[in-house]
Protein backbone atom coordinates (compact mmCIF):
# COMPACT_ATOMS: atom_id res chain seq x y z
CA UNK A 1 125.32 112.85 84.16
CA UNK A 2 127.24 116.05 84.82
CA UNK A 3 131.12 116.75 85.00
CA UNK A 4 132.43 118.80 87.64
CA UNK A 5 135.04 121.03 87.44
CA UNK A 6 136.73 122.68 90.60
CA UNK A 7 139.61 125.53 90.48
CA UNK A 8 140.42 125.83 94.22
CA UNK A 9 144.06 126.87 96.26
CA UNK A 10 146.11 124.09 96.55
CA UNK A 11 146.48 124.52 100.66
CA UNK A 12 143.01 123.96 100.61
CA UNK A 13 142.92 120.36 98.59
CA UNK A 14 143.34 117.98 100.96
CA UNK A 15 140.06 119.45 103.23
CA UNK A 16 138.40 118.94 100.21
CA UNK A 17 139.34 115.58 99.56
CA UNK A 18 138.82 114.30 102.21
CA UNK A 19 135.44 115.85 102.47
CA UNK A 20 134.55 114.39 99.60
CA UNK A 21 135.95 111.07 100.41
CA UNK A 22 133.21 111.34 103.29
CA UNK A 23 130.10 111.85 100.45
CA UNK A 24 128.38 108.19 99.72
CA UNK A 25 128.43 107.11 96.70
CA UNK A 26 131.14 109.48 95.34
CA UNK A 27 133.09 107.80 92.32
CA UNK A 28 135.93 109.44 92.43
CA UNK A 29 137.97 112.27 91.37
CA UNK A 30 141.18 113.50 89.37
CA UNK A 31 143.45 116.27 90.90
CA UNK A 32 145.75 118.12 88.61
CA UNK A 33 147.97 121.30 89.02
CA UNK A 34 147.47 123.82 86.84
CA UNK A 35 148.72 127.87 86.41
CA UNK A 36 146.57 130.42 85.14
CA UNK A 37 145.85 133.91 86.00
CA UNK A 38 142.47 135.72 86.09
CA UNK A 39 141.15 139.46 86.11
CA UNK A 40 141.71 141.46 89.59
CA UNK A 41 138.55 143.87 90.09
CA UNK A 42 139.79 147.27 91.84
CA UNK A 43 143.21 147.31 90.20
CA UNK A 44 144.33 149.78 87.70
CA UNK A 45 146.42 148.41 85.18
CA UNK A 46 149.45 149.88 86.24
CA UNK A 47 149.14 147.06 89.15
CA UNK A 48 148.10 144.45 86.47
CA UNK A 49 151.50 144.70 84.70
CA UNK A 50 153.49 142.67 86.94
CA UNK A 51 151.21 139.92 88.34
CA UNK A 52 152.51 136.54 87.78
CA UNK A 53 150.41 133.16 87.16
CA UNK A 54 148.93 131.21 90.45
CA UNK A 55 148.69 127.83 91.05
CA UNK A 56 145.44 126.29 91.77
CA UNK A 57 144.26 122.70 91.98
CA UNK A 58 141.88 121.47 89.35
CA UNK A 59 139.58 118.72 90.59
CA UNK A 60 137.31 116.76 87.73
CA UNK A 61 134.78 114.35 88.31
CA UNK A 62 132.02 112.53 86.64
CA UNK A 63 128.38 112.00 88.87
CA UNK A 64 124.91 111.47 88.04
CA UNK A 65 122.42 114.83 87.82
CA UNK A 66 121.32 114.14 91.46
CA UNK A 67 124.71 114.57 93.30
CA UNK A 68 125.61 117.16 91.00
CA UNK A 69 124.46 120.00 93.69
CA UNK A 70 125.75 118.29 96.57
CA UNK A 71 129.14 117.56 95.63
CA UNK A 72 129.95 120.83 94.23
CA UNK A 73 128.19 122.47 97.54
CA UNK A 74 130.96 119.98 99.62
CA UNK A 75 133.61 121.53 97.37
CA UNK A 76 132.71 125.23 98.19
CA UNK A 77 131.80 124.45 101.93
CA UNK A 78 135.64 123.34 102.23
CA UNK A 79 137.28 125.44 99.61
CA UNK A 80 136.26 128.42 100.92
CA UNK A 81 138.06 131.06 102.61
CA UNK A 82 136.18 133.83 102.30
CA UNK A 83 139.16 135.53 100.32
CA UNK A 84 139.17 136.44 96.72
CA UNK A 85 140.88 133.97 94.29
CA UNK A 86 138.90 130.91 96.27
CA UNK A 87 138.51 129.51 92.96
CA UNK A 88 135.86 128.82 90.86
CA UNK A 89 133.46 125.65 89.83
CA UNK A 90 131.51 124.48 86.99
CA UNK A 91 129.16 122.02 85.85
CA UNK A 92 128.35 120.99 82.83
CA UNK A 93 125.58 118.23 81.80
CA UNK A 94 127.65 114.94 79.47
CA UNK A 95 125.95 113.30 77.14
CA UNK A 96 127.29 109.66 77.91
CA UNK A 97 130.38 108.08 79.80
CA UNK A 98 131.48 105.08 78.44
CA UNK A 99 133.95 102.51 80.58
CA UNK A 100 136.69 101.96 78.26
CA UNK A 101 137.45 98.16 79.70
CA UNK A 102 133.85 96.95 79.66
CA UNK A 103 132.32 99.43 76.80
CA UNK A 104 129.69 100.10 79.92
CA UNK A 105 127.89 103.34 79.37
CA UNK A 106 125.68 105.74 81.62
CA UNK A 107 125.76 105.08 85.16
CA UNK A 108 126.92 101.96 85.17
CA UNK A 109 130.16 103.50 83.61
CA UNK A 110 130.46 105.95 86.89
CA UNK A 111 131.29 103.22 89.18
């Protein structure tokens, strides 16, 4: 199982969504809003001194290894603008789930 993490503009959320609302099998996702700030290539730091923090959606979700690729390839498709500060996403491999109601665990916890 892997977890996906997404960073992505919050304009560009609900094309993603529903994009991946659209993937079979999907399980499902949380969506929080978070602030953070990251490093600006090209800018001295003169120009660095008064940035603020951006908003950006954070998207999490939970899928076995062989959607893995394809979901997070539906996130960039529609997260994309071809702009810097697009966001970023990660995956990282979990060594179990486990359904809190049931006690399930593995992939029968995903669903």
């Amino acid at each position: 199982m892997k977890e996906i993490k997404a960073f992505i503009r919050p304009n560009m959320l609900g094309t993603v969504l529903d994009a991946l609302h659209e993937h079979p099998n999907f399980p499902g996702i949380t969506v929080t809003t978070v602030r953070g700030f990251g490093r600006v290539v090209g800018r001295d730091q003169q120009e660095l001194a008064g940035f603020g923090k951006k908003e950006m959606a954070k998207l999490e979700c939970i899928v076995d290894d062989d959607m893995a690729t394809d979901v997070a390839e539906v996130i960039r498709d529609n997260a994309s603008t071809g702009r810097p500060g697009d966001g970023k996403i990660t995956i990282t491999a979990l060594e179990t789930v486990i359904r809190i109601r049931t006690g399930e665990s593995g992939s029968s916890a995903l669903a």
